[in-house]
Protein backbone atom coordinates (compact mmCIF):
# COMPACT_ATOMS: atom_id res chain seq x y z
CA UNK A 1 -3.07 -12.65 -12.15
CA UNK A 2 -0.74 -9.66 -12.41
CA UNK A 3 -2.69 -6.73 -10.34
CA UNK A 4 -1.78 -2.68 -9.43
CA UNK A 5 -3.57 -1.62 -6.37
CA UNK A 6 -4.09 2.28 -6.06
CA UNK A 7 -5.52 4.44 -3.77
CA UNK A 8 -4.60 7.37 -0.95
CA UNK A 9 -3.33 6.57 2.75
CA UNK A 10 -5.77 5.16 4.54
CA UNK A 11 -7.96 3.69 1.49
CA UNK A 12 -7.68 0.77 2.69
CA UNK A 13 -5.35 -0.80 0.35
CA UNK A 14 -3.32 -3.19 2.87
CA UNK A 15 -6.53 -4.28 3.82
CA UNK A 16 -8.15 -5.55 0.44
CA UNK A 17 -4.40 -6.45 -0.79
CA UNK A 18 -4.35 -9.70 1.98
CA UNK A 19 -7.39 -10.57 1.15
CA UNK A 20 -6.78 -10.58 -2.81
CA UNK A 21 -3.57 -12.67 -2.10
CA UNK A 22 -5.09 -14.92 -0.12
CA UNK A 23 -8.11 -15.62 -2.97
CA UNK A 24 -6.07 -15.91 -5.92
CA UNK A 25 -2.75 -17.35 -3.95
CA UNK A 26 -0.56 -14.37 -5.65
CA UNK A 27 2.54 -12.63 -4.48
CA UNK A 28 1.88 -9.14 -2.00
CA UNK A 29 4.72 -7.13 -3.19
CA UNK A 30 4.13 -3.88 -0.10
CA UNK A 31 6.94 -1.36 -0.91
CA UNK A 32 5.79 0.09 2.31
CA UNK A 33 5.94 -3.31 4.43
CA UNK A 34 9.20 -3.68 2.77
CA UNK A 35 10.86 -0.32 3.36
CA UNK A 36 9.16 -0.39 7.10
CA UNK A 37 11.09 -3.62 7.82
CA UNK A 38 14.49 -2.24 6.64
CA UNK A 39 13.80 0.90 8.99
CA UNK A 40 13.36 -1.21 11.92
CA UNK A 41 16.29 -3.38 11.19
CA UNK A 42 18.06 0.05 10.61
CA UNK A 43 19.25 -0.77 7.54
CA UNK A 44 21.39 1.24 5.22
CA UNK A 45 17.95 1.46 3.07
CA UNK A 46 15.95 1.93 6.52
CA UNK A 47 18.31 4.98 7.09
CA UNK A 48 17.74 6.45 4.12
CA UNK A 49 13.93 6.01 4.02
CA UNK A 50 13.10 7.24 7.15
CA UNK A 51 14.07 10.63 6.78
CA UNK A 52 11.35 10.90 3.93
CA UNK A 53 8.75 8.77 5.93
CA UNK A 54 8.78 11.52 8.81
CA UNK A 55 8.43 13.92 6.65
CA UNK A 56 5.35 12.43 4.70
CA UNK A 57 6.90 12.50 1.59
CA UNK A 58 7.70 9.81 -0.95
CA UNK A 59 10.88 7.62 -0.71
CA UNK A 60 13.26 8.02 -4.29
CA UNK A 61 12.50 6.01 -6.77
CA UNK A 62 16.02 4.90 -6.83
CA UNK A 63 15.83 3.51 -3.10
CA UNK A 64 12.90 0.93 -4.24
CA UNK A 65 13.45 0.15 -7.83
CA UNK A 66 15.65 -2.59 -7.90
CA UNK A 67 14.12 -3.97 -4.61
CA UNK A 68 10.98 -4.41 -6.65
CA UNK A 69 12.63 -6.38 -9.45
CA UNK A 70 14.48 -8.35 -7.44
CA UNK A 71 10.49 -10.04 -5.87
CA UNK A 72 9.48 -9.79 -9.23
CA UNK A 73 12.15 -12.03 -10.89
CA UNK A 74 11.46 -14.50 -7.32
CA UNK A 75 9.95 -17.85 -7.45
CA UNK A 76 7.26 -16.41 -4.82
CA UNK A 77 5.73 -14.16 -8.00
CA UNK A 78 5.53 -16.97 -10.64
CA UNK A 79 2.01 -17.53 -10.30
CA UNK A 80 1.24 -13.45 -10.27
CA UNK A 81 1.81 -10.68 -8.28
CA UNK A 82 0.15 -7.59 -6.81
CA UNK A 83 1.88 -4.27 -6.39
CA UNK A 84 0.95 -2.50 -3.16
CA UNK A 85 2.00 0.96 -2.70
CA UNK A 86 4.01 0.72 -6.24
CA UNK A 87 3.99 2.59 -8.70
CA UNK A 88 3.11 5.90 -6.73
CA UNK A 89 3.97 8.64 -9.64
CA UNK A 90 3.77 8.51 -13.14
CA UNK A 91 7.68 8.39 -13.43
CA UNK A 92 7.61 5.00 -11.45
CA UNK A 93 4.57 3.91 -13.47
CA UNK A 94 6.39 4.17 -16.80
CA UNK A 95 9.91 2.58 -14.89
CA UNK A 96 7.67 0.19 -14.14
CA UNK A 97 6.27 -0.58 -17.35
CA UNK A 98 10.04 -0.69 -18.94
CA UNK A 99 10.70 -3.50 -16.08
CA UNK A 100 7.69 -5.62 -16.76
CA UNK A 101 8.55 -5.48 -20.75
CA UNK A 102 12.02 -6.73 -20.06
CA UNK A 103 10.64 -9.43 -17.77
CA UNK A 104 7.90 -10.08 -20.64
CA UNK A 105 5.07 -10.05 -17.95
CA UNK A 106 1.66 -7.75 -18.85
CA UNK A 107 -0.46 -6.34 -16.12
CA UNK A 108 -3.99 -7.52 -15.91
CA UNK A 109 -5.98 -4.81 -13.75
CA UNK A 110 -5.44 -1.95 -11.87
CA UNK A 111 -7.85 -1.63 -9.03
CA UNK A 112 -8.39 2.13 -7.79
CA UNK A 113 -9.79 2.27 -4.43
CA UNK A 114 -11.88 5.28 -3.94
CA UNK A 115 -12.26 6.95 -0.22
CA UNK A 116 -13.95 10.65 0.82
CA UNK A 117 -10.63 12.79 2.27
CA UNK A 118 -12.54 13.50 5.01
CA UNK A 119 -12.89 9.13 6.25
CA UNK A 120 -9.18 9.26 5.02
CA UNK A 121 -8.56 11.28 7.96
CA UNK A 122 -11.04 9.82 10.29
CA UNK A 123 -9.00 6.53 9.64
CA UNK A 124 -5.66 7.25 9.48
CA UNK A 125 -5.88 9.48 13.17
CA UNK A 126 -7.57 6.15 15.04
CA UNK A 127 -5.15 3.11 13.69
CA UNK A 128 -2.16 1.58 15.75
CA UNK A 129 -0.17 -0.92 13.89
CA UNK A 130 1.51 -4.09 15.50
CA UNK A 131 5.07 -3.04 16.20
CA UNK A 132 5.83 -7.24 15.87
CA UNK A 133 3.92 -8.35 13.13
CA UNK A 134 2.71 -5.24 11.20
CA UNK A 135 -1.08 -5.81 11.03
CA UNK A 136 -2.91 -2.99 11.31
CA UNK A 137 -5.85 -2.52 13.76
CA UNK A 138 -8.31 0.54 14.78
CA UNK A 139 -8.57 2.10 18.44
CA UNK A 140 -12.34 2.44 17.61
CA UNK A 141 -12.84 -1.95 17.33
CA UNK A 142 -10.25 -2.13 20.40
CA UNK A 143 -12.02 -1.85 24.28
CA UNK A 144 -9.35 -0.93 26.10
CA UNK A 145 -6.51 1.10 24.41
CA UNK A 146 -4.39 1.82 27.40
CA UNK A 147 -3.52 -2.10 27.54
CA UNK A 148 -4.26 -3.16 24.14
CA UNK A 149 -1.72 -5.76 22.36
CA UNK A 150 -2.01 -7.54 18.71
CA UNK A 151 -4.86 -9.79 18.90
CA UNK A 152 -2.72 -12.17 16.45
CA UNK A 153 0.68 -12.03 18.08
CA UNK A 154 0.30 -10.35 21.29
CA UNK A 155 2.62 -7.55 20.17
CA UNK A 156 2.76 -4.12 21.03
CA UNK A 157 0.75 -1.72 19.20
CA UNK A 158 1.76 1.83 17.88
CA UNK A 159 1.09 4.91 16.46
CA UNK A 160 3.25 5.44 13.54
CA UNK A 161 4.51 8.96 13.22
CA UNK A 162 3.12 9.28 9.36
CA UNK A 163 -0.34 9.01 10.89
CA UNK A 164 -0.01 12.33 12.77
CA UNK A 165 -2.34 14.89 11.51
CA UNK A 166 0.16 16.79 10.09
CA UNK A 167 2.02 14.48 8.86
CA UNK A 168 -1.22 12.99 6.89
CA UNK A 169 -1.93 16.04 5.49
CA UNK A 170 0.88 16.17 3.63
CA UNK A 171 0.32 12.69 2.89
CA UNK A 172 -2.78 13.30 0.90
CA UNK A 173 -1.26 16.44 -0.61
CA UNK A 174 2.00 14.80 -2.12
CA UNK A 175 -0.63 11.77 -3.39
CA UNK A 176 -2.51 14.42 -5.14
CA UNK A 177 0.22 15.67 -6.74
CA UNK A 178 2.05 12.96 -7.47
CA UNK A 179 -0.30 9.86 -7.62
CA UNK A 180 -3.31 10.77 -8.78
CA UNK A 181 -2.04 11.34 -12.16
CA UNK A 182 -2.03 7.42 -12.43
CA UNK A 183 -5.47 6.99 -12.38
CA UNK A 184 -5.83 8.74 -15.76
CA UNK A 185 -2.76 6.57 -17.49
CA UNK A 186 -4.03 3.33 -16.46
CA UNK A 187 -7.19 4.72 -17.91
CA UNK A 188 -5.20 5.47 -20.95
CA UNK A 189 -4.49 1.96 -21.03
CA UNK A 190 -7.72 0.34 -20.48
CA UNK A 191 -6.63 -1.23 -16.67
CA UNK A 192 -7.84 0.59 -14.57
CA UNK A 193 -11.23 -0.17 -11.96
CA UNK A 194 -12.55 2.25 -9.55
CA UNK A 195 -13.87 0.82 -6.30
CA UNK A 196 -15.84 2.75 -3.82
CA UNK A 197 -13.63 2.35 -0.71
CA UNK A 198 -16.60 3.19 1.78
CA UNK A 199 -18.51 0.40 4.15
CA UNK A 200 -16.83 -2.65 6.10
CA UNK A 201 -13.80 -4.59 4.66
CA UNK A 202 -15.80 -7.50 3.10
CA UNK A 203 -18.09 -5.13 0.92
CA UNK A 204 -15.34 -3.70 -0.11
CA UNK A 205 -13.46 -7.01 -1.15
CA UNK A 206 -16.75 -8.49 -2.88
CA UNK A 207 -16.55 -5.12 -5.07
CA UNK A 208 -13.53 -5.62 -6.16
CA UNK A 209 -14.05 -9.53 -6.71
CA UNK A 210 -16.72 -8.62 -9.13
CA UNK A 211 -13.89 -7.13 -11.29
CA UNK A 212 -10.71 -10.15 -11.18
């Protein structure tokens, strides 16, 4: 199984891409778990990356291309894969493409999760992410904020600075611009699922089940 997950920040798209993984025992290939590791490491790559992640806008092509060949050409992807947060404009989508060709590996389905702008927002202003582990948790399901750690690891939790209301708003208007395109050549290629985003986690997950 050999999946593309798309849909704007805060869609939900982490979420639903654990719980795919975990069904179908597939590689998660996260660009952005990937590129947020080598910023806290402070990494040549972190470096690099964080100066666009601040800013809302999306890291180079350049910076993540051979990152994502190298986990595709892994032993952890033999049995399938699913890209999350990859391709994210139609220039990556067709680098992309050109990569899996070489490899002589075919996509199966690209799942589009679809969320209101407006409960984009909502969600993106209220979640804190574990500064240890990276799960990602809302202030609305946690009781007390002011002393709230990771349920999992105990970690602490965050704000991360591309979940500022500014800095989401340019979030949503570079995925516009640049992402949304992919929705119509995926389409073009008969791949492509839309999902209504909206309700808990696990309605969400048996939508898309209905579709692997």
């Amino acid at each position: 199984m050999r999946l593309v997950l798309l849909g704007a920040p805060g869609a939900g798209k982490g979420t639903q891409a654990k719980k795919i993984v975990q069904r179908f025992k597939i590689s998660h290939i996260s660009t952005g778990n990937i590129l947020r590791n080598e910023i806290k490491n402070d990494t040549e790559l972190g470096r690099k990356a964080d100066s666009f992640v601040k800013e809302g806008k999306l890291v180079p092509d350049e910076l993540i291309i051979e990152i994502i060949k190298k986990e595709l050409e892994g032993k952890r992807s033999s049995k399938g894969f699913l890209m999350d947060g990859f391709p994210r404009n139609l220039k990556q989508a067709k680098m992309f493409q050109d990569m899996l060709d070489l490899l002589g590996l075919k996509l199966d389905r690209v799942i589009n999760i679809d969320v209101s702008k407006d409960e984009i927002i909502k969600r993106l202003t209220s979640r804190r992410i574990c500064h240890s582990c990276n799960n990602i948790y809302s202030i609305n399901s946690l009781k007390d904020m002011e002393s709230a750690k990771c349920p999992d690891c105990g970690g602490d939790l965050i704000k991360r600075k591309d979940d500022e209301k500014e800095v989401i708003a340019e979030r949503l208007n570079v995925y516009e611009k640049e992402t949304k395109p992919l929705i119509d050549y995926y389409k073009g290629q008969n791949l492509l699922v839309d999902i209504d985003g909206t309700g808990n986690e696990n309605q969400v997950t048996e939508r898309v089940l209905k579709h692997l």
